[in-house]
C-alpha atoms as a PDB file:
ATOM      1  CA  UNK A   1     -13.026  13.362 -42.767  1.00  0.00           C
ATOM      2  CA  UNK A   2     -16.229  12.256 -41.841  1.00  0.00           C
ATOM      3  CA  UNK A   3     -18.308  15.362 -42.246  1.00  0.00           C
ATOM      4  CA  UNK A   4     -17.894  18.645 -44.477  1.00  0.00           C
ATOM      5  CA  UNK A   5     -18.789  21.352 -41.385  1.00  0.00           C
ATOM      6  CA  UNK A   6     -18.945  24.627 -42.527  1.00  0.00           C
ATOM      7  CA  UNK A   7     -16.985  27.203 -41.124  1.00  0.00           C
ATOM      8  CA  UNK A   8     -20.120  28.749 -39.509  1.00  0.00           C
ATOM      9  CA  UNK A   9     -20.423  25.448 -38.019  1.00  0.00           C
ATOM     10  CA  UNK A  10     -16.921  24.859 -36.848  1.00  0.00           C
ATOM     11  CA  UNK A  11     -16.746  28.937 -35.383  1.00  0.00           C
ATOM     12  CA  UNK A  12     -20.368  27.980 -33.229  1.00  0.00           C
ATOM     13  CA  UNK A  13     -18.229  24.525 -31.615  1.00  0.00           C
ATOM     14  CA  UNK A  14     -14.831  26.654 -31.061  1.00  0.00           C
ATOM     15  CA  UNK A  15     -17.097  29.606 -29.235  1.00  0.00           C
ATOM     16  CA  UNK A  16     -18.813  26.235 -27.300  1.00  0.00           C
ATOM     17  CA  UNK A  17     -22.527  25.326 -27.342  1.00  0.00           C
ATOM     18  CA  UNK A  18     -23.454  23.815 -31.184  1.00  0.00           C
ATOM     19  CA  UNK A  19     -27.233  24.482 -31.853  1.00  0.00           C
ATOM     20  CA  UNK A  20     -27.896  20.417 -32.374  1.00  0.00           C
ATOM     21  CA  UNK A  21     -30.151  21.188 -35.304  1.00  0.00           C
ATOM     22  CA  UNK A  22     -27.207  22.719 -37.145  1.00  0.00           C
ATOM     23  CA  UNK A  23     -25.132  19.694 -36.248  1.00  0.00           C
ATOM     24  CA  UNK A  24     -28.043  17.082 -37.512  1.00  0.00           C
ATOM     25  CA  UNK A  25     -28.213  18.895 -40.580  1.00  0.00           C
ATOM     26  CA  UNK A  26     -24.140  18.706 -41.035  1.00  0.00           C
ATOM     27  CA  UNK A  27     -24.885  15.148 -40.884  1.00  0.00           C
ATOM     28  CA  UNK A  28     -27.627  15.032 -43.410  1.00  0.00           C
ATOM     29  CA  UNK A  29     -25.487  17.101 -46.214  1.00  0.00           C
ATOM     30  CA  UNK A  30     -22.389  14.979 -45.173  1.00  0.00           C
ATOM     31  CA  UNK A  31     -23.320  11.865 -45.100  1.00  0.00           C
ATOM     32  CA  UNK A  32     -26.557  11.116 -47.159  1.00  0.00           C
ATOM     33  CA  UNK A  33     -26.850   7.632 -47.640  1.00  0.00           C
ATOM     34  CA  UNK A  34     -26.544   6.805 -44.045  1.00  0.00           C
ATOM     35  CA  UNK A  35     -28.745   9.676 -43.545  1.00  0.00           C
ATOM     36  CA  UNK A  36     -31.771   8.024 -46.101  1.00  0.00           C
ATOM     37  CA  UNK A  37     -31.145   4.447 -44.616  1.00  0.00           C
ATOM     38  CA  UNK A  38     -32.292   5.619 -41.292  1.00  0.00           C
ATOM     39  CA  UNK A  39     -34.670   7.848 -42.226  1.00  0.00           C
ATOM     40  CA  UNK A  40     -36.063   4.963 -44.839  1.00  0.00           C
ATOM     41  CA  UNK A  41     -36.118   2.901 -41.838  1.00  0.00           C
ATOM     42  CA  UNK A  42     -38.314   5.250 -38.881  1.00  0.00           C
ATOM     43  CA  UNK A  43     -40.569   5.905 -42.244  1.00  0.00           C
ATOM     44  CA  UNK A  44     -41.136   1.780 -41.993  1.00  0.00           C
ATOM     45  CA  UNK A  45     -40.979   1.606 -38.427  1.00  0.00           C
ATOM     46  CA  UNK A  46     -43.686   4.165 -38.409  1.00  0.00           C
ATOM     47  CA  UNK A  47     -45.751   2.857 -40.763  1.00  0.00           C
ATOM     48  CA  UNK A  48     -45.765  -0.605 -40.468  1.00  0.00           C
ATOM     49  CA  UNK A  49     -45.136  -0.723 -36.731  1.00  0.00           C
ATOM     50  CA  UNK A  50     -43.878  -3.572 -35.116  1.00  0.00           C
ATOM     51  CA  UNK A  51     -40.539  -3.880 -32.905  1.00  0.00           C
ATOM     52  CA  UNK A  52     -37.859  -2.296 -35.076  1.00  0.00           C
ATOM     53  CA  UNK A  53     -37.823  -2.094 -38.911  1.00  0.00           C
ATOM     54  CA  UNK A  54     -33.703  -2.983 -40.097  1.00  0.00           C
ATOM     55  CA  UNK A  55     -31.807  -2.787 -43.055  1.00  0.00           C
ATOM     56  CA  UNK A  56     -29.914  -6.290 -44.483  1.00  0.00           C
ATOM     57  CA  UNK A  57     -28.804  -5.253 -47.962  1.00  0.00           C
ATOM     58  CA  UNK A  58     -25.530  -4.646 -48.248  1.00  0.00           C
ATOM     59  CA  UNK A  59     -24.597  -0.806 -49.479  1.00  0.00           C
ATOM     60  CA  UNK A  60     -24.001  -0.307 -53.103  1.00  0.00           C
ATOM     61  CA  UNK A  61     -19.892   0.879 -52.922  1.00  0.00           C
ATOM     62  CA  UNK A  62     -17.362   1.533 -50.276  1.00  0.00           C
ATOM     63  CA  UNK A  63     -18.222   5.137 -50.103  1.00  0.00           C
ATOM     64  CA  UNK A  64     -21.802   4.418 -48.581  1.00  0.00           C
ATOM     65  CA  UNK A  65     -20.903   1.716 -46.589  1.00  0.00           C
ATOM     66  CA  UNK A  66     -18.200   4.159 -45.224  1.00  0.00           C
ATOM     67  CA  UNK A  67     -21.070   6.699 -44.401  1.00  0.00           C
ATOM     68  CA  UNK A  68     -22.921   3.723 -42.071  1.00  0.00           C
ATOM     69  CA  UNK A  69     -19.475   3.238 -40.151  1.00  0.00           C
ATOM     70  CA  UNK A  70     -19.084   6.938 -39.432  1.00  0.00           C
ATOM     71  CA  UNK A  71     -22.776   7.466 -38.421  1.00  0.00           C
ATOM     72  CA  UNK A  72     -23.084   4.551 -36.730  1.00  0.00           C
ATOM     73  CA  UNK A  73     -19.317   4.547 -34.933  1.00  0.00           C
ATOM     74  CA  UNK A  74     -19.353   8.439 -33.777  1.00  0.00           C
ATOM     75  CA  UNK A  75     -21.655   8.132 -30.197  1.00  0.00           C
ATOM     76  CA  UNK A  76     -22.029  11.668 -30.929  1.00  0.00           C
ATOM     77  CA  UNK A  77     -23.634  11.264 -34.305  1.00  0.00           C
ATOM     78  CA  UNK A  78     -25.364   8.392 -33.426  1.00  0.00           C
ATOM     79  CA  UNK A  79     -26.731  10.301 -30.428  1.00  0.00           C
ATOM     80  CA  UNK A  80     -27.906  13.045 -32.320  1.00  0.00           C
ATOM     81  CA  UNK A  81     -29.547  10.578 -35.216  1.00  0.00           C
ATOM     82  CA  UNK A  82     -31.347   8.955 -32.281  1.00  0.00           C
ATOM     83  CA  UNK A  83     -32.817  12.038 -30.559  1.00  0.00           C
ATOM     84  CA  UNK A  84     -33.724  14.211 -34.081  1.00  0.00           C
ATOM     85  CA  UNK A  85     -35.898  10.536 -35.451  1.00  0.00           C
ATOM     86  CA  UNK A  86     -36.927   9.316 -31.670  1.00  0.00           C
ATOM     87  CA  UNK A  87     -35.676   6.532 -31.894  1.00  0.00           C
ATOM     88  CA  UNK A  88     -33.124   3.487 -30.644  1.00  0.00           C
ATOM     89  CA  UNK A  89     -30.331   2.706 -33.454  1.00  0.00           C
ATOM     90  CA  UNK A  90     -28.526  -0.623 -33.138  1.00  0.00           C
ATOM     91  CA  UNK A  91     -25.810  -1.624 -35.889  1.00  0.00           C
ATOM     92  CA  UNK A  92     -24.293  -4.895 -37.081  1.00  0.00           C
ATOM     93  CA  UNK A  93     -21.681  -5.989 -39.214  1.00  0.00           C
ATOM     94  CA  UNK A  94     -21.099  -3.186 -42.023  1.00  0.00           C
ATOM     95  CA  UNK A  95     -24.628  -2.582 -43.068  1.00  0.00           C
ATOM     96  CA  UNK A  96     -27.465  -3.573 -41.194  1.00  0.00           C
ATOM     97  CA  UNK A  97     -29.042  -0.765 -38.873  1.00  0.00           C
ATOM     98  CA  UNK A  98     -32.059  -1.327 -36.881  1.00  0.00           C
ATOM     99  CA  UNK A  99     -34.282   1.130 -35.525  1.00  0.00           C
ATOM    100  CA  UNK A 100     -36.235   0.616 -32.443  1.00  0.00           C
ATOM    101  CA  UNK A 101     -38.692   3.139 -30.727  1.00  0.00           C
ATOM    102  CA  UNK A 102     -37.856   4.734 -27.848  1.00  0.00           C
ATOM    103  CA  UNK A 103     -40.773   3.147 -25.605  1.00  0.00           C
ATOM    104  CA  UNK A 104     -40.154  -0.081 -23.676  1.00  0.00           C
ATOM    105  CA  UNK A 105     -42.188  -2.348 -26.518  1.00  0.00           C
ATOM    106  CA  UNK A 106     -39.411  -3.416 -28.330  1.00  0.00           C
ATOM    107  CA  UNK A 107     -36.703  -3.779 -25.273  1.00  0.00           C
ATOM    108  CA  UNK A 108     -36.401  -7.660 -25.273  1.00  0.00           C
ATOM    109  CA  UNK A 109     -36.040  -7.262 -28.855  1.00  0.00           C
ATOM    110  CA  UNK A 110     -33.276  -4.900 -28.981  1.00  0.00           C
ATOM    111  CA  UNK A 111     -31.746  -6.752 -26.501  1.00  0.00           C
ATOM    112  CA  UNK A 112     -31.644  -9.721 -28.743  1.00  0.00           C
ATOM    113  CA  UNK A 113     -30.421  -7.622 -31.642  1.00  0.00           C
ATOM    114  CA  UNK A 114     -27.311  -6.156 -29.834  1.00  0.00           C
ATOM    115  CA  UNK A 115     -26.677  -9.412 -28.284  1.00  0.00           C
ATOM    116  CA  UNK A 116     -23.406 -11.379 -29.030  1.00  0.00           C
ATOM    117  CA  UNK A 117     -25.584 -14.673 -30.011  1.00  0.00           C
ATOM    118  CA  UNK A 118     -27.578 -11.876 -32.605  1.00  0.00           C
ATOM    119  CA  UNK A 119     -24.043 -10.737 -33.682  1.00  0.00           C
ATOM    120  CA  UNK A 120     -22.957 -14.252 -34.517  1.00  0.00           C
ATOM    121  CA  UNK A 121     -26.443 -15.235 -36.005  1.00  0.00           C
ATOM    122  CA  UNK A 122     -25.852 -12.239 -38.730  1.00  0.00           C
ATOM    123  CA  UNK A 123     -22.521 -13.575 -39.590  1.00  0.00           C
ATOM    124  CA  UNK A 124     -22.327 -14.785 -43.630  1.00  0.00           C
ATOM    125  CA  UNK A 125     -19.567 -15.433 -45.616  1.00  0.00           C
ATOM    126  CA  UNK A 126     -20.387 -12.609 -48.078  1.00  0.00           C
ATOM    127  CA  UNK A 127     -20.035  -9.827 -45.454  1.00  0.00           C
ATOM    128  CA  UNK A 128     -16.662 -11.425 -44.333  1.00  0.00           C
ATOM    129  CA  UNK A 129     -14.680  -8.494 -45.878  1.00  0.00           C
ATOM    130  CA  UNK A 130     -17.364  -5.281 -45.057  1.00  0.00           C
END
């Protein structure tokens, strides 16, 4: 399962509209090391500025790496991540998450990050198996 929603949570989405603050915060209890990575990573954006600010450490265990994939695979996770920091999210491999802002100043970059030639540049043998 990829979050723990509580049954509030689950009887708001079965009645329809789910108040997206509830959701984010479902996301933040569920899945907390994806949930520091990117928030680590707008902190750095914001404070050192620049084009993006990404993560290339590998996580410490399957279970956190696990937490990337989900928050990073689920468009509406991701979508709700991206709108609650302001911010672009781009992912590669098993572990390394970029943040971009939402402006056009960092478009070419992002561009290159999502690219297949930026895929195939982050390729290493160690993250064969992530």
């Amino acid at each position: 399962m990829s979050l723990d929603v509580s049954p509030a949570l689950l009887e708001q989405a079965e009645r329809g509209e789910v108040d997206e603050a509830a959701f984010v915060d479902c996301v933040r209890t569920s899945l907390p090391f994806a949930w520091e990575m990117i928030s680590s990573l707008v902190t750095q954006l914001q404070v050192d500025g620049g084009e993006f600010a990404d993560n290339q450490t590998p996580p410490p265990d399957e279970q956190a790496r696990g937490q990337l994939l989900r928050a990073l695979a689920s468009d509406a996770i991701r979508g709700a991540l991206q709108r609650h920091f302001g911010v672009r999210l781009a992912f590669q491999n098993c572990h390394r998450v970029a943040v971009f802002p939402l402006d056009a100043s960092a478009d070419d970059r992002l561009t290159k990050f999502t690219s297949i030639r930026g895929q195939l540049l982050n390729q290493s043998p160690e993250l064969r198996d992530c």
